[in-house]
N, C-alpha and C. Protein backbone atom coordinates (compact mmCIF):
# COMPACT_ATOMS: atom_id res chain seq x y z
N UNK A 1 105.53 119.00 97.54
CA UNK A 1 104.44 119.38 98.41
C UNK A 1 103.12 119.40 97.64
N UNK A 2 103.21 120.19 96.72
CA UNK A 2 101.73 120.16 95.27
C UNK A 2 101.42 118.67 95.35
N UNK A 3 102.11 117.56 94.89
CA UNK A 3 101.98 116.04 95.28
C UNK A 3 101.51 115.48 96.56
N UNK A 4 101.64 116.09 97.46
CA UNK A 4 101.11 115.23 98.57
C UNK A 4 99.81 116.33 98.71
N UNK A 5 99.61 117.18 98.57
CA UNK A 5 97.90 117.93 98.66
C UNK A 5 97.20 117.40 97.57
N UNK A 6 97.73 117.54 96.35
CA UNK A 6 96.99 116.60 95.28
C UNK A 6 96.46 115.56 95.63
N UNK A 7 97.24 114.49 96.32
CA UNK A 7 97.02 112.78 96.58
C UNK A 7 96.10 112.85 97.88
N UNK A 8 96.60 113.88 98.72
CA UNK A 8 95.27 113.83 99.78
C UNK A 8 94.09 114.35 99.08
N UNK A 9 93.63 115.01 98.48
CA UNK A 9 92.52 115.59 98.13
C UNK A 9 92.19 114.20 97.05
N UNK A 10 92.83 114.00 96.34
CA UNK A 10 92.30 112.81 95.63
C UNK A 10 91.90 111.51 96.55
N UNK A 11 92.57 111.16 97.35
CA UNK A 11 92.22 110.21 98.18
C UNK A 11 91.18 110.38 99.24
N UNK A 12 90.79 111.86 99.44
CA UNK A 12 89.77 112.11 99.94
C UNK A 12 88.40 112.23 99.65
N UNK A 13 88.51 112.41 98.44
CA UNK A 13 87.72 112.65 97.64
C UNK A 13 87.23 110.62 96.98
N UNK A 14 87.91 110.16 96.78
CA UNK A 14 87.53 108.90 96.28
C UNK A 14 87.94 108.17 97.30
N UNK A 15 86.61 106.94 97.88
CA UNK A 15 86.96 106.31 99.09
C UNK A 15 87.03 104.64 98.63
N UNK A 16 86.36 104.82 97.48
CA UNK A 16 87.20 103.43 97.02
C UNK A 16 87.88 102.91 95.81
N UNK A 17 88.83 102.34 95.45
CA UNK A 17 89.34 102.26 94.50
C UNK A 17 88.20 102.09 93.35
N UNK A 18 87.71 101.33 93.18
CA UNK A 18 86.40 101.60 91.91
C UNK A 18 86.15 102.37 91.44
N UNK A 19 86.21 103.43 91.90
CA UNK A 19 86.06 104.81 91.22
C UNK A 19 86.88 105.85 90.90
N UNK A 20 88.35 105.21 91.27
CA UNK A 20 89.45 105.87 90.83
C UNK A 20 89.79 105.58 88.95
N UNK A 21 89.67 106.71 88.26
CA UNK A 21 89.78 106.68 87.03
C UNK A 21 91.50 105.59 86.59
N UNK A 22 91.05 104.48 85.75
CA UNK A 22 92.54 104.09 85.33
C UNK A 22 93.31 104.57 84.82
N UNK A 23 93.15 105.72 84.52
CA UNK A 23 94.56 106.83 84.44
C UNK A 23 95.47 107.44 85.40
N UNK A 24 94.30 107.90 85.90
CA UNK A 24 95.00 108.16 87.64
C UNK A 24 95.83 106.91 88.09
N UNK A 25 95.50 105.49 88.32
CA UNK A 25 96.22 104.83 88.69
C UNK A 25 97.26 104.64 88.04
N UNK A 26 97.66 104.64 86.87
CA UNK A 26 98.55 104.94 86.01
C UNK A 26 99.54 105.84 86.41
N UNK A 27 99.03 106.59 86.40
CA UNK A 27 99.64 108.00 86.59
C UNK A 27 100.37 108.03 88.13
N UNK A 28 99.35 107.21 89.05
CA UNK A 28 100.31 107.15 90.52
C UNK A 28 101.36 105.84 90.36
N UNK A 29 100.97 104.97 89.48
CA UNK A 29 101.70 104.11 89.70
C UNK A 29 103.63 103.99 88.94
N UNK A 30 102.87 105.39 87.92
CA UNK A 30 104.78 105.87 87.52
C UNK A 30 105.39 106.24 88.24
N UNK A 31 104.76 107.24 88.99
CA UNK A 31 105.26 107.98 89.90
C UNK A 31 105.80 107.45 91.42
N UNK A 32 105.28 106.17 91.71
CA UNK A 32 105.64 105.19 92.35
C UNK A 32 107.12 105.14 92.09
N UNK A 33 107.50 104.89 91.03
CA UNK A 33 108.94 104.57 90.36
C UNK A 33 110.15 105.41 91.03
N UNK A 34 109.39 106.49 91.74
CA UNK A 34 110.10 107.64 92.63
C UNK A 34 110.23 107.96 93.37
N UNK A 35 108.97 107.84 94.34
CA UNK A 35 108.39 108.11 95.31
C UNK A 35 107.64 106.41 96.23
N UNK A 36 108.26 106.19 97.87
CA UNK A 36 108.00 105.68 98.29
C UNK A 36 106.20 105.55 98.83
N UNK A 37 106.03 107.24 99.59
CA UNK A 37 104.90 107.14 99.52
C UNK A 37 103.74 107.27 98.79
N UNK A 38 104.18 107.54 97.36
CA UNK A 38 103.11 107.20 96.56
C UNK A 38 102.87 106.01 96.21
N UNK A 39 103.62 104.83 96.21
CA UNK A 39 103.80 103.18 96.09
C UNK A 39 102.79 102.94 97.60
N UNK A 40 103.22 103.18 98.80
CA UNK A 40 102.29 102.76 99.89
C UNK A 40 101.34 103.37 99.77
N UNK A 41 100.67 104.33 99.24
CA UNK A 41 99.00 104.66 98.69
C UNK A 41 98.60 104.12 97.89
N UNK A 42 99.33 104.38 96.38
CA UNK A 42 98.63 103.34 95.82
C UNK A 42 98.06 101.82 96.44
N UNK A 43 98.79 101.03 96.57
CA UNK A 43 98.72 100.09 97.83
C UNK A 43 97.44 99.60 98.16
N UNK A 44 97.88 100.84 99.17
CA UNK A 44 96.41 101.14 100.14
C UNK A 44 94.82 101.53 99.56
N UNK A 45 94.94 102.20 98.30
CA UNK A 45 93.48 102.44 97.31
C UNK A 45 93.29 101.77 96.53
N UNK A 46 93.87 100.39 96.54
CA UNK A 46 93.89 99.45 95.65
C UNK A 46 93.74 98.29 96.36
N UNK A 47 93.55 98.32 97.70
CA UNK A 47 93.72 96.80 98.94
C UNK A 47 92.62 95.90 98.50
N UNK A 48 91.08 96.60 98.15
CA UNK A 48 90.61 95.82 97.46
C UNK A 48 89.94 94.82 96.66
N UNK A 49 91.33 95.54 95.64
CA UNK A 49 90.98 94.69 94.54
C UNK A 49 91.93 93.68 94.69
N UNK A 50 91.25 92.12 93.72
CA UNK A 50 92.09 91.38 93.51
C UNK A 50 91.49 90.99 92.59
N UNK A 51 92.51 89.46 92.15
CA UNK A 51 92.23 89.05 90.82
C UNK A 51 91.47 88.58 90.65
N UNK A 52 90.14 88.37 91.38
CA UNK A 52 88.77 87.79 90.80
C UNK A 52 87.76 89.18 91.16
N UNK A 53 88.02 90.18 91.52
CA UNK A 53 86.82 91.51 91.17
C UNK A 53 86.95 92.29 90.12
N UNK A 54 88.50 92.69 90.00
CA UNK A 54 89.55 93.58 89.37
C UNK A 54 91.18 93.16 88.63
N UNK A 55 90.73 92.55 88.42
CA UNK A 55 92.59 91.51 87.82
C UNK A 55 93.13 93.13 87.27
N UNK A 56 92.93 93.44 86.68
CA UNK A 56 93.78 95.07 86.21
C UNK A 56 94.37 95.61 87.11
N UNK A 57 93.49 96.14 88.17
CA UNK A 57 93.75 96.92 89.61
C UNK A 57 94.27 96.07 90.67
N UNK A 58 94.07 95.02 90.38
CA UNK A 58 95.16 94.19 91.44
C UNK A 58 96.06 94.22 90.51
N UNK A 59 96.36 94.08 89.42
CA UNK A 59 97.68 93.90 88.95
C UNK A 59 98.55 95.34 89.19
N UNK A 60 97.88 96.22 88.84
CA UNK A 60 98.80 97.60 89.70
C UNK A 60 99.12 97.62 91.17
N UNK A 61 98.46 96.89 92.14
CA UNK A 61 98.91 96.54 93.20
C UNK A 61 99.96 95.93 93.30
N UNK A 62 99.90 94.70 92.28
CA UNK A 62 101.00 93.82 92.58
C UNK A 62 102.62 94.35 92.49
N UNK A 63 102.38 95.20 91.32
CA UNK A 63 103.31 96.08 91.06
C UNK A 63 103.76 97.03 92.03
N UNK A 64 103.04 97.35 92.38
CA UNK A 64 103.40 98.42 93.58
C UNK A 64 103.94 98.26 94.83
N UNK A 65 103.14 96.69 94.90
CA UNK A 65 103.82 96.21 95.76
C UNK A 65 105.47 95.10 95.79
N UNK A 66 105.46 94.95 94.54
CA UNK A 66 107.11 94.67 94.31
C UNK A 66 107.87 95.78 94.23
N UNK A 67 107.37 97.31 93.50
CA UNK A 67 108.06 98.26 93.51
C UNK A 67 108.79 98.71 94.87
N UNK A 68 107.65 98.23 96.14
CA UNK A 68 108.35 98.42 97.55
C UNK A 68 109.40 97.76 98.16
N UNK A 69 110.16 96.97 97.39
CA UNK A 69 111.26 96.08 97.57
C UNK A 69 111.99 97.17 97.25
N UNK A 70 111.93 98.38 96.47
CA UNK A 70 112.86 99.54 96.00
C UNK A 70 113.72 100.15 97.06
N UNK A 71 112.48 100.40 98.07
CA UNK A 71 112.53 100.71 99.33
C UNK A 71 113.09 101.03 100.84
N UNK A 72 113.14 99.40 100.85
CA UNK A 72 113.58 98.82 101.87
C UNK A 72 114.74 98.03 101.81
N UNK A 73 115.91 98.22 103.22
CA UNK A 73 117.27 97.69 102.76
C UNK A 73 117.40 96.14 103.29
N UNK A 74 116.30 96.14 104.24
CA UNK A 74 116.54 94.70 105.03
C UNK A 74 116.46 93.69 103.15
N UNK A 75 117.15 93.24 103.32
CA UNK A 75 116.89 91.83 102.26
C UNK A 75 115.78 90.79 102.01
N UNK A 76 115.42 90.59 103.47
CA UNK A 76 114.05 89.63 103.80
C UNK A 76 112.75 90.44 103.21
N UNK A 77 112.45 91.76 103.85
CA UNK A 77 111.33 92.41 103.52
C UNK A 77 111.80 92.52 101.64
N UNK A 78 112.89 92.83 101.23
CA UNK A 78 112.95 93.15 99.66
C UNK A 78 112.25 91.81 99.20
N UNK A 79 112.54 91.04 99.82
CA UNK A 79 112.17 89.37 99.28
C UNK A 79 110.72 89.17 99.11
N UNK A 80 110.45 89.33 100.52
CA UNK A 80 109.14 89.45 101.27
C UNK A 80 108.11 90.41 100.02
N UNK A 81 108.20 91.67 99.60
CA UNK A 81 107.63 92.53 98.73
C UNK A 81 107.96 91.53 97.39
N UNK A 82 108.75 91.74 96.88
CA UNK A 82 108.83 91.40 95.70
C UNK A 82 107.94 89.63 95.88
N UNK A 83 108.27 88.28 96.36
CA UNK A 83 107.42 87.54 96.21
C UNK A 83 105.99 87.93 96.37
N UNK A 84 105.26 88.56 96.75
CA UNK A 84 104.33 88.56 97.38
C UNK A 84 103.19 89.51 96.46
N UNK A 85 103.94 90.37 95.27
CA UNK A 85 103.90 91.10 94.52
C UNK A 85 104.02 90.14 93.34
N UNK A 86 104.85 89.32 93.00
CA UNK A 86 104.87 88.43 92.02
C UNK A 86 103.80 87.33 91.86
N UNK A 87 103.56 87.02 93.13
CA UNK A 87 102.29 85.98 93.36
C UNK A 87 100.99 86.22 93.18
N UNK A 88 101.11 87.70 93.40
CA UNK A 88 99.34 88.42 92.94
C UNK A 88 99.59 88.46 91.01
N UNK A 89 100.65 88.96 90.91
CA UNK A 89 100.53 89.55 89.58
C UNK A 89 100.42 88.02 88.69
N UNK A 90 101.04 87.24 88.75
CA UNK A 90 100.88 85.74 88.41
C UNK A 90 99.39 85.79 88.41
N UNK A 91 98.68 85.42 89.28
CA UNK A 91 97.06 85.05 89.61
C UNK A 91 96.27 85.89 88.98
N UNK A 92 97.09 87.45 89.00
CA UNK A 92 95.76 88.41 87.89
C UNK A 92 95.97 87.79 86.24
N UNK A 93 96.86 87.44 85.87
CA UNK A 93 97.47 86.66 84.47
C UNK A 93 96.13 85.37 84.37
N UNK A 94 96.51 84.76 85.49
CA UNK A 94 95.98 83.38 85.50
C UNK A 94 94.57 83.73 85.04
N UNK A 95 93.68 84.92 85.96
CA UNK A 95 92.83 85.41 85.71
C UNK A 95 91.81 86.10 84.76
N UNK A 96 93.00 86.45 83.94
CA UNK A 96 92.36 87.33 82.52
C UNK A 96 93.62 87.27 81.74
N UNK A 97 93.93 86.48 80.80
CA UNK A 97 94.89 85.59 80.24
C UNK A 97 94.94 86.92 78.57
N UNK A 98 93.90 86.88 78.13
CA UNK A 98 93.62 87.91 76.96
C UNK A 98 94.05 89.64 77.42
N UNK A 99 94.01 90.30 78.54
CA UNK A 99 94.26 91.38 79.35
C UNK A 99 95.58 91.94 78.64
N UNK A 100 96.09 92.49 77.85
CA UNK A 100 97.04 93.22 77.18
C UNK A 100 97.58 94.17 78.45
N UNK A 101 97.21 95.06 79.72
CA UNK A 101 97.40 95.62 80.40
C UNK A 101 98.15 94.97 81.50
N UNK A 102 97.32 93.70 81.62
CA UNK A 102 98.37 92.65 82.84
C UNK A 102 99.15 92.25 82.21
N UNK A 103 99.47 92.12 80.90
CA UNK A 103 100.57 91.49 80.18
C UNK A 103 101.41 92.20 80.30
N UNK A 104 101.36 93.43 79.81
CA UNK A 104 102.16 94.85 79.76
C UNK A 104 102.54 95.37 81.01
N UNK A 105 102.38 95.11 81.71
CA UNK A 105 102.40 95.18 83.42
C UNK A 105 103.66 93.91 84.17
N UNK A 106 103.46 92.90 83.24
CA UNK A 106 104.62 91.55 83.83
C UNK A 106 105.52 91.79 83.07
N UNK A 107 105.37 92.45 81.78
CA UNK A 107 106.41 92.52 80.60
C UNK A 107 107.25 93.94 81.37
N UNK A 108 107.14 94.65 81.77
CA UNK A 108 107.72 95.74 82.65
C UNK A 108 108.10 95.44 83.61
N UNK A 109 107.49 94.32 84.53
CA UNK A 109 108.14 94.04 85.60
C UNK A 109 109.14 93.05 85.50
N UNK A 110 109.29 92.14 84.68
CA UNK A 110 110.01 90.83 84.23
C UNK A 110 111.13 91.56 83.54
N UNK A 111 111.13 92.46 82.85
CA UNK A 111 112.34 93.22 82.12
C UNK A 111 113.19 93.62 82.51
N UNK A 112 112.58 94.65 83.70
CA UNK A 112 113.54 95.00 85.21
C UNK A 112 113.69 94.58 86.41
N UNK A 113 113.43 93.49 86.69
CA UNK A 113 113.87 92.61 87.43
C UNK A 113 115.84 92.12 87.48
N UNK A 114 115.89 91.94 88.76
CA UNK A 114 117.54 91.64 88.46
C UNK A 114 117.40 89.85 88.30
N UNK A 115 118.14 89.52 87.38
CA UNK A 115 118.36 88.28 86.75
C UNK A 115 118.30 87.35 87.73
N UNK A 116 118.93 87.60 88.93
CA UNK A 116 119.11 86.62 90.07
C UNK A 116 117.97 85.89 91.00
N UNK A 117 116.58 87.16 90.24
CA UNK A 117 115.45 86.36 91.05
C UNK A 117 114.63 85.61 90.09
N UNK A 118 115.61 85.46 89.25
CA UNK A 118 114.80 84.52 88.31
C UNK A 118 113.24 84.72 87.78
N UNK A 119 112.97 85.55 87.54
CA UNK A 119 111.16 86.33 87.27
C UNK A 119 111.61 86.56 85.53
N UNK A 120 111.73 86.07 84.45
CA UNK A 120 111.98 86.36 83.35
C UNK A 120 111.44 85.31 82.51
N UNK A 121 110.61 84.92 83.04
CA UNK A 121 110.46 83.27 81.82
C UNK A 121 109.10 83.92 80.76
N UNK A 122 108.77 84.94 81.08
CA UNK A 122 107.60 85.20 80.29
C UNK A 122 107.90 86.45 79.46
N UNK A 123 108.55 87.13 79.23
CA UNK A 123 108.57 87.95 78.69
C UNK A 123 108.75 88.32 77.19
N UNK A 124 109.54 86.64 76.32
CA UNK A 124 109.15 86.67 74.94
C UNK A 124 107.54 86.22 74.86
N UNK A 125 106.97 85.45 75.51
CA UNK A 125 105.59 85.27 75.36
C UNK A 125 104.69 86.56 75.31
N UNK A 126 105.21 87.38 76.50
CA UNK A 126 104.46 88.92 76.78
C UNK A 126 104.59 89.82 75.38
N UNK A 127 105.65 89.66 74.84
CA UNK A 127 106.52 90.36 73.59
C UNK A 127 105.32 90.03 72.73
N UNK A 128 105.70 89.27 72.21
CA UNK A 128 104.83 88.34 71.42
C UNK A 128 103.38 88.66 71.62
N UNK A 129 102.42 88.42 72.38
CA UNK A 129 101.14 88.68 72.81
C UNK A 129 100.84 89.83 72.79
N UNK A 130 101.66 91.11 73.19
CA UNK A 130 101.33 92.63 73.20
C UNK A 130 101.91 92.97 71.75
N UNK A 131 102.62 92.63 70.85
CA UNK A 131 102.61 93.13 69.27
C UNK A 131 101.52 92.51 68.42
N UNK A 132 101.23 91.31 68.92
CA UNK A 132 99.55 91.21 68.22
C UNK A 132 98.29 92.03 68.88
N UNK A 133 98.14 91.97 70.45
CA UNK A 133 97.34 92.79 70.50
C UNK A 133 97.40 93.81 70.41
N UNK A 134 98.38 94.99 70.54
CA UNK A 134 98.37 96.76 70.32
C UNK A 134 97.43 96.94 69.54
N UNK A 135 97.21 96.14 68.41
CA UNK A 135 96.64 96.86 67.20
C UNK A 135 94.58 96.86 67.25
N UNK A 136 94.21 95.77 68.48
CA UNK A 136 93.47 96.22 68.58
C UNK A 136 93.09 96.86 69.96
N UNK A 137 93.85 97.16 70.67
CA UNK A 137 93.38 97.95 71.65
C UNK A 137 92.89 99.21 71.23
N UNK A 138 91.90 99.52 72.08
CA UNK A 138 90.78 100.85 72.00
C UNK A 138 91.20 101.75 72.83
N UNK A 139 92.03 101.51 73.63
CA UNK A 139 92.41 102.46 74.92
C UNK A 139 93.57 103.41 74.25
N UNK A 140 94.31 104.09 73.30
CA UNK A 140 94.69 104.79 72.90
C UNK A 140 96.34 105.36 74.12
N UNK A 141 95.70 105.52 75.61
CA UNK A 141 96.64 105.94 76.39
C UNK A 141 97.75 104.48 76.15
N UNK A 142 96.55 103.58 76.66
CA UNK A 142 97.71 102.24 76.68
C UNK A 142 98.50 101.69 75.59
N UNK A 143 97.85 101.76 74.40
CA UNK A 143 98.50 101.43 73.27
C UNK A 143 99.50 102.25 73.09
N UNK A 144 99.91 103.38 73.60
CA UNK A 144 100.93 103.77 73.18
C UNK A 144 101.95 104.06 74.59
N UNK A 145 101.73 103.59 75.37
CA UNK A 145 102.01 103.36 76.33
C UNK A 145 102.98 102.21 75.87
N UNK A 146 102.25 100.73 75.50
CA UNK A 146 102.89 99.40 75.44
C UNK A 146 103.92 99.91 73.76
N UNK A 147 103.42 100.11 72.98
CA UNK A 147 104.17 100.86 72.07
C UNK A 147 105.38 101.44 72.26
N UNK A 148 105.55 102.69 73.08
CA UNK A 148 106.70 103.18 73.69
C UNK A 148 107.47 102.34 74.10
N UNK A 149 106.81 101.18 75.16
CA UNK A 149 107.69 100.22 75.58
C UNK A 149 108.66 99.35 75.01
N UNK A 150 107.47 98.99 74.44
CA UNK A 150 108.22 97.47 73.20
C UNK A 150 109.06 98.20 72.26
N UNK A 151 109.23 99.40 71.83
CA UNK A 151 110.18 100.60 71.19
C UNK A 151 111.62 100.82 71.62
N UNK A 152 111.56 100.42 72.92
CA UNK A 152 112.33 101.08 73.59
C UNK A 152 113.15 99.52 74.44
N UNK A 153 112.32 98.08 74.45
CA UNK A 153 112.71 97.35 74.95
C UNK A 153 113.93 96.80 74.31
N UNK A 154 114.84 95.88 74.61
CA UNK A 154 115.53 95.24 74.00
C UNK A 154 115.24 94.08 72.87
């Protein structure tokens, strides 16, 4: 309940994604991992952006919006989310190619992906690209963020 007064007051309070701090989105978008309706807000305070205003913040969309394949049992809509989620997150890549965050973002989603949808072709490249860049990222949350990850990946 604390969670859904939190997210209304936050969402009330900020009317467009632009000005939602990238921590916060962070922060909703783990929690996504749990929670259905925090995946359809995020979503929705993120509609938007895409990959030519915001490639970052669409790429948490994209995510969020494959995370909603979690969801749902019909098969088509799982399909339906997850392509449709893969196709943005692709284009924010295409978009900002140097982006350690969209990298770290496909490298999470490509990892846990089930094998059968075939979404895995990038992820020694992602490997690879986020252990050279960590070291200069400035963002401190994320670096150890992608750190933890690649720690913990296979």
């Amino acid at each position: 309940m604390r969670t859904l007064i939190f997210l209304f007051i936050l969402f009330s309070a900020k009317s467009y994604a632009g000005d939602l701090p990238i921590q916060e989105v962070r922060r909703l978008y783990q929690a996504s991992a749990n929670k259905e309706e925090i995946s359809i807000q995020l979503i929705s305070i993120l509609e938007k952006n895409n990959e030519h205003n915001n490639p970052t913040l669409a790429a948490y969309k994209a995510c969020a919006t494959m995370m909603m394949a979690k969801y749902v049992s019909n098969p088509f809509r799982k399909l339906s989310y997850f392509k449709g989620g893969k196709q943005l997150l692709e284009k924010c890549v295409s978009a900002d190619t140097e982006n350690a965050e969209i990298r770290y973002l496909r490298l999470t989603v490509q990892s846990n992906a089930p094998s059968f949808l075939g979404y895995n072709q990038s992820i020694t490249v992602d490997k690879q690209f986020l252990l050279h860049a960590v070291y200069n990222l400035k963002d401190l949350v994320l670096k150890q963020m992608i750190n933890s990850f690649l720690k913990d990946a296979k």
